[in-house]
N, C-alpha and C. Protein backbone atom coordinates (compact mmCIF):
# COMPACT_ATOMS: atom_id res chain seq x y z
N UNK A 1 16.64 14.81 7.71
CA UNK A 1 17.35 15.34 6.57
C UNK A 1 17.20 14.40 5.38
N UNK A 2 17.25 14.75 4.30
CA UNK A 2 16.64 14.41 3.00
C UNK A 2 17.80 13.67 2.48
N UNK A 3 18.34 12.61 2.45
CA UNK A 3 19.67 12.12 1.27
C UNK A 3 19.57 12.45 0.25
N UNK A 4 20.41 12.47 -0.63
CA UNK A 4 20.86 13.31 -2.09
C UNK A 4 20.84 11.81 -2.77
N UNK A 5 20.12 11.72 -3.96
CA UNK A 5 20.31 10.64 -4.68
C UNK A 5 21.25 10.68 -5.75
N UNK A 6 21.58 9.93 -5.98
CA UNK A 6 22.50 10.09 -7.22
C UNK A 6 21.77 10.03 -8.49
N UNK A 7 22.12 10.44 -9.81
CA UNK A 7 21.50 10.99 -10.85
C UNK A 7 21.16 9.61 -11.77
N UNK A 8 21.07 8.06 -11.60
CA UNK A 8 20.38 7.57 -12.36
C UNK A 8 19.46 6.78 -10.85
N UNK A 9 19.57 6.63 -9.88
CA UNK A 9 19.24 5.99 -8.78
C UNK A 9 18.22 5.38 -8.84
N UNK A 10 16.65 6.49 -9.73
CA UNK A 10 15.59 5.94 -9.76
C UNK A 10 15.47 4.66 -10.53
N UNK A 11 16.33 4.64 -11.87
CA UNK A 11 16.11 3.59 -12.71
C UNK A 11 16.18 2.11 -11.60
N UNK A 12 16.97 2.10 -10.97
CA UNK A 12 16.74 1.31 -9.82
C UNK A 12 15.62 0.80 -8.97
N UNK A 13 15.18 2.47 -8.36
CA UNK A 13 13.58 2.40 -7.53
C UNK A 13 12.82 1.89 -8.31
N UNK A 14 12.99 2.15 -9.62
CA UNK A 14 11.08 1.44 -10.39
C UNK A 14 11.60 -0.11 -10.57
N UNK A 15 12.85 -0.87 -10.23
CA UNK A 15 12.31 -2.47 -9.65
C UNK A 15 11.78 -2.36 -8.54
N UNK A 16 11.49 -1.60 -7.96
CA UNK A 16 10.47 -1.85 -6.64
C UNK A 16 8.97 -2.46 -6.79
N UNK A 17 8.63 -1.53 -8.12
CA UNK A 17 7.42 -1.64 -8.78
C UNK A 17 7.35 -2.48 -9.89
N UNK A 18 8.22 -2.86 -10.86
CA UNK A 18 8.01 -3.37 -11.82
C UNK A 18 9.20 -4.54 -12.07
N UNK A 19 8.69 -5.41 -12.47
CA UNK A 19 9.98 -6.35 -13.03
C UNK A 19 10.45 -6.37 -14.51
N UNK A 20 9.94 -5.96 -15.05
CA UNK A 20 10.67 -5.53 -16.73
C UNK A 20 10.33 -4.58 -17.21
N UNK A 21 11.34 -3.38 -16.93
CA UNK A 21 11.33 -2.01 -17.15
C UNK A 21 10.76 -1.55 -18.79
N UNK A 22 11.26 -2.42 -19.66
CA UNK A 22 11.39 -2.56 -20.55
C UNK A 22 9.97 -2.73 -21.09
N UNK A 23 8.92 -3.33 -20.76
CA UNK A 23 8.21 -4.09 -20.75
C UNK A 23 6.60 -3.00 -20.12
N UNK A 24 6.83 -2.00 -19.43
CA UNK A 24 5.92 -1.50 -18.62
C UNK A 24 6.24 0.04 -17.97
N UNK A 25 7.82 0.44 -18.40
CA UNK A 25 7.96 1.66 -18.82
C UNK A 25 8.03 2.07 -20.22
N UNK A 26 7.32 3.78 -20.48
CA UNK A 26 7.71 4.02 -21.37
C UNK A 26 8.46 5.14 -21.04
N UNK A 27 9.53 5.60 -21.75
CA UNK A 27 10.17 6.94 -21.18
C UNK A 27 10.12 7.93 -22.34
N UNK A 28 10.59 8.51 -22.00
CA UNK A 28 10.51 10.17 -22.57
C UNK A 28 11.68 10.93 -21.90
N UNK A 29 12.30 10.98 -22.79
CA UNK A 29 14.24 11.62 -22.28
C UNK A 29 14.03 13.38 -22.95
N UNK A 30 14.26 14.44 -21.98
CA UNK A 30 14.57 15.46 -22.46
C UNK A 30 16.28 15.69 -22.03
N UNK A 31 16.95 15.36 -22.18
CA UNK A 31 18.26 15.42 -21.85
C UNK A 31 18.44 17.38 -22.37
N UNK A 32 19.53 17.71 -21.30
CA UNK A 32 19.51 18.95 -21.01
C UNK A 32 21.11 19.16 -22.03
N UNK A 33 21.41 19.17 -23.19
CA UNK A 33 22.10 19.53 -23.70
C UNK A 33 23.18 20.79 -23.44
N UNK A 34 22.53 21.66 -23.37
CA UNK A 34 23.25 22.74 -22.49
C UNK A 34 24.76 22.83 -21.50
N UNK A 35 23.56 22.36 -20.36
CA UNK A 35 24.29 21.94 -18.96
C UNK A 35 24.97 20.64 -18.95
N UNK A 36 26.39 20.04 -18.63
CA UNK A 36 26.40 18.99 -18.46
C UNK A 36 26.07 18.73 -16.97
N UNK A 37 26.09 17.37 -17.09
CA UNK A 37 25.60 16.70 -15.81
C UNK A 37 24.33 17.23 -15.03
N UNK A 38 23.31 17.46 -16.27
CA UNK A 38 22.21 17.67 -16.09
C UNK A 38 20.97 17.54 -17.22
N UNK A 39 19.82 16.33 -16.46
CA UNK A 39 18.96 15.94 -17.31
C UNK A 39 17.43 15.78 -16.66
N UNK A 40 16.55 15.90 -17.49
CA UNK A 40 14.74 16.19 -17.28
C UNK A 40 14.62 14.37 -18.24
N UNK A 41 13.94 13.42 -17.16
CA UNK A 41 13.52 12.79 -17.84
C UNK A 41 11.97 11.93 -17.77
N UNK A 42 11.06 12.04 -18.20
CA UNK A 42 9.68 11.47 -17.78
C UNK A 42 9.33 10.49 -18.04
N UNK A 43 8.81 9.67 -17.74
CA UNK A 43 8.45 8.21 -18.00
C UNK A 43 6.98 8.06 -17.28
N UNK A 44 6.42 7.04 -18.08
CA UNK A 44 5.19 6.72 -17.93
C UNK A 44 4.73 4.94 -17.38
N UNK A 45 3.86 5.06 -16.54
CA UNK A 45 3.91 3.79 -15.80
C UNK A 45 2.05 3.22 -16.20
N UNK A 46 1.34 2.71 -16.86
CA UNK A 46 0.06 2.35 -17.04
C UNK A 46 -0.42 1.39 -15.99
N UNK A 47 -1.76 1.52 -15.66
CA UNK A 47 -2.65 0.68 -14.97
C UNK A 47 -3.71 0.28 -16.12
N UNK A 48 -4.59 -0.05 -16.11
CA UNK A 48 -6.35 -0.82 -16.56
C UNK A 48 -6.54 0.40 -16.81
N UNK A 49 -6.79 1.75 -15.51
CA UNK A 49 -7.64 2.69 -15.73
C UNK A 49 -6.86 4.35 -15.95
N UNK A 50 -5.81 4.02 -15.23
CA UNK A 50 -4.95 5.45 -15.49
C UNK A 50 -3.85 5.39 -15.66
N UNK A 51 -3.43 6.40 -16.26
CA UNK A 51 -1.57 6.79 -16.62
C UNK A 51 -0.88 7.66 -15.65
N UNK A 52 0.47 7.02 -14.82
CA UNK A 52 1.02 7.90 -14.03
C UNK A 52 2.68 8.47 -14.90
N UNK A 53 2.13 9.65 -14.86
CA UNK A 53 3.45 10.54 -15.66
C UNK A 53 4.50 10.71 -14.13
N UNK A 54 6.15 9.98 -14.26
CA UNK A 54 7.01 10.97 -13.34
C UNK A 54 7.91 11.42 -13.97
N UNK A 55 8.19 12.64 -12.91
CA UNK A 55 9.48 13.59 -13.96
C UNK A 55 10.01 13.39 -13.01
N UNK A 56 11.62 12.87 -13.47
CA UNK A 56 12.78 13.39 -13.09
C UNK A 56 13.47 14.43 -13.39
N UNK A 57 13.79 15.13 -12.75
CA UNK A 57 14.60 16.47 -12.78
C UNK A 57 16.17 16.51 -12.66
N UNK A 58 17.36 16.40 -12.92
CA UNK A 58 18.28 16.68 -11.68
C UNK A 58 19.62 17.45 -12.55
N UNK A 59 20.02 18.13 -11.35
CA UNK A 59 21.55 18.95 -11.88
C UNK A 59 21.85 18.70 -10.95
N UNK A 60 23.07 18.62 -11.33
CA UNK A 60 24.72 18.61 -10.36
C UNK A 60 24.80 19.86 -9.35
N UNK A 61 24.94 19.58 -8.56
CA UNK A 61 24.85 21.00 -7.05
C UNK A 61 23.15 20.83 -6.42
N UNK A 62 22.28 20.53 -6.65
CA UNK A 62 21.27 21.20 -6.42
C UNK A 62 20.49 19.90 -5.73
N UNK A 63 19.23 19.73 -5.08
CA UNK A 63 18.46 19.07 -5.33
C UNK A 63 18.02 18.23 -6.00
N UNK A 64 17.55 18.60 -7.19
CA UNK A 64 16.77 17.98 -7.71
C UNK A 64 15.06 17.70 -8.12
N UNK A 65 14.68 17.21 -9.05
CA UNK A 65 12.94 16.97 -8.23
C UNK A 65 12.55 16.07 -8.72
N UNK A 66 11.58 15.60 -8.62
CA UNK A 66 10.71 14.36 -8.54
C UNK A 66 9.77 14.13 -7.80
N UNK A 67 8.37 14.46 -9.46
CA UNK A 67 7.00 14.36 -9.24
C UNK A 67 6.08 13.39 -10.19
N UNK A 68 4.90 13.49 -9.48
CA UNK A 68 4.49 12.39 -10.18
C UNK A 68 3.09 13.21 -10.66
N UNK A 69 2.09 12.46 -11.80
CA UNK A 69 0.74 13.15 -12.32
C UNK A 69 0.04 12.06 -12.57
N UNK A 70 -1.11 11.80 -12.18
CA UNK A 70 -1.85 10.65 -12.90
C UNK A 70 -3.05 11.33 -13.70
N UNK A 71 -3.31 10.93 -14.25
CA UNK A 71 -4.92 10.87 -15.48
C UNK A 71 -5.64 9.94 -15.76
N UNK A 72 -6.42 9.79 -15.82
CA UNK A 72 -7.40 8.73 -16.31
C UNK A 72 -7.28 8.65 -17.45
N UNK A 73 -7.27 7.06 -18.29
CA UNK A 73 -7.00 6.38 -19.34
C UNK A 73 -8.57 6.87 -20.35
N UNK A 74 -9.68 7.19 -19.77
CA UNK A 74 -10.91 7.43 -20.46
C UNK A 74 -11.58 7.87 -19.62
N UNK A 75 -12.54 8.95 -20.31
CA UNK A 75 -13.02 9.61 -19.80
C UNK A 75 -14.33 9.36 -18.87
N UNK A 76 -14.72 10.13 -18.19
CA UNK A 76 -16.41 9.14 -17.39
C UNK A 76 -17.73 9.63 -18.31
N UNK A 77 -18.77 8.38 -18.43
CA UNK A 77 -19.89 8.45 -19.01
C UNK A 77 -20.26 10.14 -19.11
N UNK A 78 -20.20 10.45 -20.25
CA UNK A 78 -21.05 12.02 -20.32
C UNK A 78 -19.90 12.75 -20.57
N UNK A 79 -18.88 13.00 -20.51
CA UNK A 79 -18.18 13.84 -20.11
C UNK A 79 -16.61 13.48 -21.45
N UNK A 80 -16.23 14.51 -22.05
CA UNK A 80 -15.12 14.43 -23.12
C UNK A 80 -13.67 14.63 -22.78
N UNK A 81 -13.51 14.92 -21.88
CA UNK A 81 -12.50 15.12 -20.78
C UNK A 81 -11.46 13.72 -20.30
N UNK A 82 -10.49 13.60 -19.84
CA UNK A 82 -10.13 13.17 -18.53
C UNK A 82 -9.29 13.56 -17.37
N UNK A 83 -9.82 12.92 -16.50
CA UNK A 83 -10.08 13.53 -15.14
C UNK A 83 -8.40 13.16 -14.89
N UNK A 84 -7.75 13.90 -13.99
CA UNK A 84 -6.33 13.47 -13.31
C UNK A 84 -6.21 14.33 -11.56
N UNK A 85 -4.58 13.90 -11.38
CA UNK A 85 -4.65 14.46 -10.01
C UNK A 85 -2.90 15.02 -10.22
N UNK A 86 -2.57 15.30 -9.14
CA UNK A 86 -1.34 15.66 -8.69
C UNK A 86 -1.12 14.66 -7.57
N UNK A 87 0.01 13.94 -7.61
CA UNK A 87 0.12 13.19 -6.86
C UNK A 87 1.60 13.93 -6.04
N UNK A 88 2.32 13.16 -5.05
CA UNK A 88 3.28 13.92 -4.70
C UNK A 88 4.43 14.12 -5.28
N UNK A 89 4.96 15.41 -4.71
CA UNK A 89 6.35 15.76 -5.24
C UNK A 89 7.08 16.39 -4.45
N UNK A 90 8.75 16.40 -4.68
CA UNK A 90 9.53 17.17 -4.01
C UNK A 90 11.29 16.81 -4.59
N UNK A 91 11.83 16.96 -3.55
CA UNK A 91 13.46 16.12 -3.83
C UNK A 91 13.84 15.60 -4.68
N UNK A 92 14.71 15.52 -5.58
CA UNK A 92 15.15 14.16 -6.05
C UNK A 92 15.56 13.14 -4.96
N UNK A 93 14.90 12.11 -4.29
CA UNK A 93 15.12 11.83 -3.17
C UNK A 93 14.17 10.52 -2.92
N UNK A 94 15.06 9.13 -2.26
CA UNK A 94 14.45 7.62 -2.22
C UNK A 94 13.28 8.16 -1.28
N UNK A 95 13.82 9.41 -0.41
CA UNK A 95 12.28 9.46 0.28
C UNK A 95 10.81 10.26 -0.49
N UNK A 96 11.07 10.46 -1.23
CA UNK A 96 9.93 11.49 -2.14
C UNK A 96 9.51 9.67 -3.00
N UNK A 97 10.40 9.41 -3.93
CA UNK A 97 9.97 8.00 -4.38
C UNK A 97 9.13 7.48 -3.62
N UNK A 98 9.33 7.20 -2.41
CA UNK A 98 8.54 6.22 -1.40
C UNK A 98 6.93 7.10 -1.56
N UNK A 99 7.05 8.57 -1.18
CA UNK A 99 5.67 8.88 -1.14
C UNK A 99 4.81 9.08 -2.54
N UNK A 100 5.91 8.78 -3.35
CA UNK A 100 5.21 8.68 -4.72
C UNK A 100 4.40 7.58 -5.15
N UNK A 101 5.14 6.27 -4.85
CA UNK A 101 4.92 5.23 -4.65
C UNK A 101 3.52 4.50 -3.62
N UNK A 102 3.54 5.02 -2.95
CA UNK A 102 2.37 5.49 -1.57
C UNK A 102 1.21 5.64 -2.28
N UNK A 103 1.13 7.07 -2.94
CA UNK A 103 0.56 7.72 -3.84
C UNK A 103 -0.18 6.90 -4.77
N UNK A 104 0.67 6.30 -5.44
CA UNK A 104 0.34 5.41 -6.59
C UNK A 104 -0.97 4.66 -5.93
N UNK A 105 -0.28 3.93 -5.13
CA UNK A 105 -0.83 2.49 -4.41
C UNK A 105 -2.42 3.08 -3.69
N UNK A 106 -2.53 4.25 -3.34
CA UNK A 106 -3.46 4.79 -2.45
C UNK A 106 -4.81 5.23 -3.64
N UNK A 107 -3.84 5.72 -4.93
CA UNK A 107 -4.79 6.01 -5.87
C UNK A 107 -5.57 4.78 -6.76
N UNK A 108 -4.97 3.86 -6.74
CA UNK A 108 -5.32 1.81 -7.61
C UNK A 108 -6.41 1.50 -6.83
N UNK A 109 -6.53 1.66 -4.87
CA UNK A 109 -7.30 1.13 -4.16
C UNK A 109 -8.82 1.40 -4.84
N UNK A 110 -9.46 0.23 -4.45
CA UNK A 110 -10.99 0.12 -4.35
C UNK A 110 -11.56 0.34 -3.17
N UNK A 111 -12.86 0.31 -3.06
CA UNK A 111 -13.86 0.38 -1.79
C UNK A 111 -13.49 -1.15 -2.18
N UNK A 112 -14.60 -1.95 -0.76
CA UNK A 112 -14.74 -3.26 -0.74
C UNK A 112 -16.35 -3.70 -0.19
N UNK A 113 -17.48 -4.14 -1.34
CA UNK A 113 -18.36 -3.84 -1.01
C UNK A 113 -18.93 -4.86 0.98
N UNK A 114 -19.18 -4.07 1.11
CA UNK A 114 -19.55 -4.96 2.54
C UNK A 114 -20.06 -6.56 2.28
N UNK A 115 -20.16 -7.40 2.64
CA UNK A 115 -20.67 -8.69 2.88
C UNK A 115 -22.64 -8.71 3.11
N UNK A 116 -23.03 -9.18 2.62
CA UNK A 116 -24.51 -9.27 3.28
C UNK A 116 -24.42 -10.08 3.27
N UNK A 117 -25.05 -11.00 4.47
CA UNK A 117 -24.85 -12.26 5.06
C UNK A 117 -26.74 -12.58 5.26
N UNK A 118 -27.12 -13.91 5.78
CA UNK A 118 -28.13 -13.87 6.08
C UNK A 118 -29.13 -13.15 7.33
N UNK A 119 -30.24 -12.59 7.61
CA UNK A 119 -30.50 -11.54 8.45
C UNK A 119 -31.30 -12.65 9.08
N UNK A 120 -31.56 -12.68 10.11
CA UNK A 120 -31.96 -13.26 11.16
C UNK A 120 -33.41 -12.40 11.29
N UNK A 121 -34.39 -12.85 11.00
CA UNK A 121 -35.91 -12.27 11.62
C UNK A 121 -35.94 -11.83 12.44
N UNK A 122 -35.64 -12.44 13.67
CA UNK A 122 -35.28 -11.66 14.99
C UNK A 122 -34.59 -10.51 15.49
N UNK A 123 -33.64 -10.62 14.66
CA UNK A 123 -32.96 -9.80 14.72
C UNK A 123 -33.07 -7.89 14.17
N UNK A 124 -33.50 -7.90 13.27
CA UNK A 124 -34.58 -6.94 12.33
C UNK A 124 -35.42 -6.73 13.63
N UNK A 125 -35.93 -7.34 14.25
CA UNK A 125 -37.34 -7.10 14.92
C UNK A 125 -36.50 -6.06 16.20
N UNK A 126 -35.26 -6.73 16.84
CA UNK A 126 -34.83 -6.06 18.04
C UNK A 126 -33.83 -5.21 17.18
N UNK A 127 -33.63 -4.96 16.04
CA UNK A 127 -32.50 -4.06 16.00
C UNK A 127 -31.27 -4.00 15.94
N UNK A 128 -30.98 -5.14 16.04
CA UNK A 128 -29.44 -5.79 15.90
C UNK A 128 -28.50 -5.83 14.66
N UNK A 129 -29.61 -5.51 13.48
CA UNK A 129 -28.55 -5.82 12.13
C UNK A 129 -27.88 -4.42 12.16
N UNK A 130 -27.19 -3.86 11.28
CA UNK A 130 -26.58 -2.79 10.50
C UNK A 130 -27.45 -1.77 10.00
């Protein structure tokens, strides 16, 4: 079962990720005038190469949501565009954060180019390298 977060909770979760909010968020408040005790707010988190957009969602009674979007900061050789993804979403919920977070971390990774080491003559001859 999913815990119910409370309605500023995340400002919290992003010290998980960041140490000066201030500093490495930017936000974007649509506050829901309307409804009280209910607000849409998005904030933006930068890397080197891409921008991750999350929305917070939440009203009083309900769920909630919280998703995340990344894009690429520039576009690839040839091409006028940039490229993005959908990363995960669901709940307003520390467990949706976590797979957002996941997300993030899974999308930053690099390959790691293999090692070439020295090849042994012999070895080439019987077949032994890679």
């Amino acid at each position: 079962m999913i815990k119910r977060a409370k309605k500023f909770d995340y400002k919290n979760w992003l010290k998980e990720i960041v140490h000066d909010k201030e500093c490495y968020v930017q936000y974007k408040n649509e506050e829901d005038k309307e409804v009280s005790d209910s607000f849409r707010e998005q904030f933006y988190i930068y890397t080197h190469d891409n921008k991750y957009k999350i929305t917070v969602a939440w009203r009083k009674g309900n769920n909630g949501y919280l998703g995340c979007v990344v894009s690429c900061r520039k576009p690839r050789a040839g091409e006028d565009w940039t490229r993005g993804n959908d990363l995960p979403d669901g709940p307003y919920s520390y467990e949706t954060w976590q797979k957002i977070k996941n997300g993030i971390l899974k999308y930053e990774l690099v390959k790691v180019a293999k090692k070439r080491g020295i090849v042994n003559i012999e070895e080439i001859a019987c077949g032994k390298t890679e």
